[in-house]
N, C-alpha and C. Protein backbone atom coordinates (compact mmCIF):
# COMPACT_ATOMS: atom_id res chain seq x y z
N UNK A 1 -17.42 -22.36 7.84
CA UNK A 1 -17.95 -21.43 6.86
C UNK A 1 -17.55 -20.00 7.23
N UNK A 2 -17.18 -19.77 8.92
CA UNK A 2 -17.01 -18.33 8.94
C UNK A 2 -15.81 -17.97 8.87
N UNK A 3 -15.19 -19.22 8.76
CA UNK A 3 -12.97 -18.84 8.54
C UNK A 3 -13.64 -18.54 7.08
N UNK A 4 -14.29 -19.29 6.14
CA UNK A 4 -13.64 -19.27 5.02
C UNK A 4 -14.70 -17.75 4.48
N UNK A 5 -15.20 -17.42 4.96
CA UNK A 5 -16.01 -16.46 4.73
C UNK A 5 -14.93 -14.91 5.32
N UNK A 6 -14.52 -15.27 6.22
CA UNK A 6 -13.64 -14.07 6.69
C UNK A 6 -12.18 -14.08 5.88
N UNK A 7 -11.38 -15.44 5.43
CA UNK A 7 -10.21 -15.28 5.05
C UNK A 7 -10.75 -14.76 3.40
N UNK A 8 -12.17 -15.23 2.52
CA UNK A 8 -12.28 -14.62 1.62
C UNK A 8 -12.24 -12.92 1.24
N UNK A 9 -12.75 -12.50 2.46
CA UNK A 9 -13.05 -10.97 2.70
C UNK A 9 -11.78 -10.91 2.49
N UNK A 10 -10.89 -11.20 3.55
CA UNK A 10 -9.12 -10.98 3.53
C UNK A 10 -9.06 -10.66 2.14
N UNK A 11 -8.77 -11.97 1.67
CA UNK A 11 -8.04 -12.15 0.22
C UNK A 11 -8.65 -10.85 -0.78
N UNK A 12 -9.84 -10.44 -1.01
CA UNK A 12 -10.71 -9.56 -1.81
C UNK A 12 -9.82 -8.34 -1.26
N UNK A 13 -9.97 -8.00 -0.25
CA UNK A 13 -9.77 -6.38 0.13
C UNK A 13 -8.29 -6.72 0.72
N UNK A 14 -7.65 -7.49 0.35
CA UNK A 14 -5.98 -7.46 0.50
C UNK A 14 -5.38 -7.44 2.19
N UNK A 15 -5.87 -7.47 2.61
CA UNK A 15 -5.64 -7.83 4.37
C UNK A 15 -4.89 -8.74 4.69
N UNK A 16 -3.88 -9.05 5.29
CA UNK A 16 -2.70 -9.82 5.75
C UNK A 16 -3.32 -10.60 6.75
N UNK A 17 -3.98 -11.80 6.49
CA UNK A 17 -4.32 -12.20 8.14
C UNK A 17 -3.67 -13.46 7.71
N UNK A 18 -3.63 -14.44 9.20
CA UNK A 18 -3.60 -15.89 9.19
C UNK A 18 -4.79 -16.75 9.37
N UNK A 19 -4.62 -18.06 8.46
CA UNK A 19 -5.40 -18.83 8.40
C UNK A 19 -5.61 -19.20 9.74
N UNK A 20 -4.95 -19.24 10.39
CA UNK A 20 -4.80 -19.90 12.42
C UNK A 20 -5.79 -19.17 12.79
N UNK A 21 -5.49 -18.00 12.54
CA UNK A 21 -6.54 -16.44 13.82
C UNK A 21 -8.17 -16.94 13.28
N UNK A 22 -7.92 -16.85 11.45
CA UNK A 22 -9.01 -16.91 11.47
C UNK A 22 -10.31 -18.42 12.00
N UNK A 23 -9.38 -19.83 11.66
CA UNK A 23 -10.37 -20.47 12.36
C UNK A 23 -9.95 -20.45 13.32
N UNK A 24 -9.49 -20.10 14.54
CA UNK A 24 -9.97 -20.36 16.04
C UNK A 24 -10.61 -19.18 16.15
N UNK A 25 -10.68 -18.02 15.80
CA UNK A 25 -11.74 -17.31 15.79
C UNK A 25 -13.38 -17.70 15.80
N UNK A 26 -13.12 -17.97 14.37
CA UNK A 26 -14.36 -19.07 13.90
C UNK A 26 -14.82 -20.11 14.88
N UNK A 27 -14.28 -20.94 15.36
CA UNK A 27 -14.74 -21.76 16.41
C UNK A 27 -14.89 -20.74 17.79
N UNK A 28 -14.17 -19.86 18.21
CA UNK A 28 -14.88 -19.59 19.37
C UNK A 28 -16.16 -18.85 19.01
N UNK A 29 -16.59 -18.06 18.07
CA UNK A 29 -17.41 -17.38 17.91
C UNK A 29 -18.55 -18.59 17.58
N UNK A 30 -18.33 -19.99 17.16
CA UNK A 30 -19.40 -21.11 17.42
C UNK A 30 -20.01 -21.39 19.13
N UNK A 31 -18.70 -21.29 19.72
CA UNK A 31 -18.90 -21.48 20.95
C UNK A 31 -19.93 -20.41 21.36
N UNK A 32 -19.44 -19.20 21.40
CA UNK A 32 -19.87 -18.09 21.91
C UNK A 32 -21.44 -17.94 20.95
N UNK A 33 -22.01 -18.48 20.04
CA UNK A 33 -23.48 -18.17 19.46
C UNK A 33 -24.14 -19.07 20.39
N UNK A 34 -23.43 -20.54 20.78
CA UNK A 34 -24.37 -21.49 21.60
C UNK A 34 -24.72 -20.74 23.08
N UNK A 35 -23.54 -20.54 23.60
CA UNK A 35 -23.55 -19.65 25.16
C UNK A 35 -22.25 -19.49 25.20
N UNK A 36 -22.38 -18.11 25.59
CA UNK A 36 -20.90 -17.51 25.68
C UNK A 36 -20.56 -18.32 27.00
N UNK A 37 -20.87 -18.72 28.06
CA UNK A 37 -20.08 -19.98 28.82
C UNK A 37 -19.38 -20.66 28.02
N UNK A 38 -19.75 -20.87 26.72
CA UNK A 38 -19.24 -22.47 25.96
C UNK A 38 -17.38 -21.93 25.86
N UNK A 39 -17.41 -21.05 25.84
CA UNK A 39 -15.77 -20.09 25.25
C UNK A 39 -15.17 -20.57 26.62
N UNK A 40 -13.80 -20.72 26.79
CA UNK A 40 -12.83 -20.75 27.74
C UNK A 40 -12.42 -19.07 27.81
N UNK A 41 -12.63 -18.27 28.18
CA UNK A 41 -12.26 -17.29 28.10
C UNK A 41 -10.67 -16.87 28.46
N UNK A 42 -10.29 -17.74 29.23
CA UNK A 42 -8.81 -17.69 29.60
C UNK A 42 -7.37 -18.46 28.58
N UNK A 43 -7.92 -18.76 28.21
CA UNK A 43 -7.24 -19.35 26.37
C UNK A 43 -7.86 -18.44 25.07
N UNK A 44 -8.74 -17.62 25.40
CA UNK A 44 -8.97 -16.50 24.69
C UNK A 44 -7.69 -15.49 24.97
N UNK A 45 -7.93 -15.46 25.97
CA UNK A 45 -7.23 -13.66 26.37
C UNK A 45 -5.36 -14.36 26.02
N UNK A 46 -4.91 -15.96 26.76
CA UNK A 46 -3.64 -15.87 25.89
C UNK A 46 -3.49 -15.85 24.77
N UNK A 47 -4.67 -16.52 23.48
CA UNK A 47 -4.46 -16.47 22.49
C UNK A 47 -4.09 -15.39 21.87
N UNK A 48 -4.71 -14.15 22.40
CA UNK A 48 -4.94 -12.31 21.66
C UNK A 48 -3.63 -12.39 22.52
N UNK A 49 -3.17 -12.26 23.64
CA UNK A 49 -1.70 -11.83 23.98
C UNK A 49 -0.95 -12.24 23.05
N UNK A 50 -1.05 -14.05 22.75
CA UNK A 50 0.27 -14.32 22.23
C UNK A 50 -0.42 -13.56 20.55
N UNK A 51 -0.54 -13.28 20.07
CA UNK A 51 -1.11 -12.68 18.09
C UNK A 51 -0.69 -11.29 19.05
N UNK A 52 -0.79 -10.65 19.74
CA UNK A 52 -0.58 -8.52 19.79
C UNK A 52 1.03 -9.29 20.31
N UNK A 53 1.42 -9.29 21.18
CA UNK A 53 3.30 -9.74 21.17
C UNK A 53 3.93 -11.00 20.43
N UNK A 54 3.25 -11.29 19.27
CA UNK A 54 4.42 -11.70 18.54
C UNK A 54 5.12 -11.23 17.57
N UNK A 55 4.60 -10.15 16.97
CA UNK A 55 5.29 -9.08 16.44
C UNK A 55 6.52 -8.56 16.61
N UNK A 56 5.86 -7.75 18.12
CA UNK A 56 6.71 -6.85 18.43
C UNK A 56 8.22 -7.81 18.85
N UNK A 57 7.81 -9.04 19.44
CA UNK A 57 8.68 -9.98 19.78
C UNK A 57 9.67 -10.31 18.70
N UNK A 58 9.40 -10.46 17.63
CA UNK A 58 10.31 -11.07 16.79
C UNK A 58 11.02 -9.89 16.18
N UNK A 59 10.42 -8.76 16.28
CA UNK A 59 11.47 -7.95 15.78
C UNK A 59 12.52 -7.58 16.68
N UNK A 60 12.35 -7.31 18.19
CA UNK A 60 12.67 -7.30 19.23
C UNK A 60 14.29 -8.52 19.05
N UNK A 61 13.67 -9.85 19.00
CA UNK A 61 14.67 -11.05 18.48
C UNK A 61 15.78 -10.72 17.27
N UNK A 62 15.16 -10.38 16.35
CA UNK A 62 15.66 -9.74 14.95
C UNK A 62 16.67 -9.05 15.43
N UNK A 63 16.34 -7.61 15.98
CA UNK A 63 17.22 -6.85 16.25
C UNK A 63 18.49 -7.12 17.88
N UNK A 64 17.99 -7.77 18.28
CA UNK A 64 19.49 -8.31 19.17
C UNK A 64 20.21 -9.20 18.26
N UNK A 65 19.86 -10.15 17.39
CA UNK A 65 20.63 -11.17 16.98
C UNK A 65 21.67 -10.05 15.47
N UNK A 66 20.70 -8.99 15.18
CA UNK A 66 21.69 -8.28 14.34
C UNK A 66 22.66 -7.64 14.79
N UNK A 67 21.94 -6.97 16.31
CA UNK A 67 23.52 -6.46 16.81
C UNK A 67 24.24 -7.22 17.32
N UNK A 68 24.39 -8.58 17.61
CA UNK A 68 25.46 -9.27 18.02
C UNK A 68 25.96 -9.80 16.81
N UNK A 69 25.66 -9.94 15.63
CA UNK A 69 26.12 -10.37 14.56
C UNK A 69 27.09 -8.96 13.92
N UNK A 70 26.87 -7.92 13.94
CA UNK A 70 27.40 -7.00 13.80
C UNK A 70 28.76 -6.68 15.11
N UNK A 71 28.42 -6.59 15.49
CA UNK A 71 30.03 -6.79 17.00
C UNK A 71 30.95 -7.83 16.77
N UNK A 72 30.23 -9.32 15.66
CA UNK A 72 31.01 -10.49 16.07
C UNK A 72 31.98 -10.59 15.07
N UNK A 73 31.29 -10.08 13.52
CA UNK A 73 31.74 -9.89 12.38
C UNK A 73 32.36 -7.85 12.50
């Protein structure tokens, strides 16, 4: 109920999110109402690494594969 409650907000006020972020969000924040013990906190912190560097990563990718495509052609 709280993915679909948060991806609705999304959709209304136009916000770019993913369906992924939002339910594992949703489930840890189940975890975390029972006892925040219940959360793995260390599959938290990679999850937020890997969502903040995949961005920058793929553009990062993007732009080497253009400049070698540009040198080759």
């Amino acid at each position: 109920m709280g993915a679909a409650i948060s991806l609705l907000f999304a959709s209304i006020t136009g916000i770019p999110v993913s369906t992924t972020h939002t339910k594992t969000t949703a489930i840890m924040g189940v975890g975390a109402s029972k006892r925040i013990r219940n959360v793995n906190w260390a599959v938290v912190r990679e999850m937020g690494l890997a969502w903040v560097l995949t961005f920058p990563g793929c553009g990062l990718i993007g732009f080497i594969v253009t400049y070698i495509f540009i040198k080759i052609f």
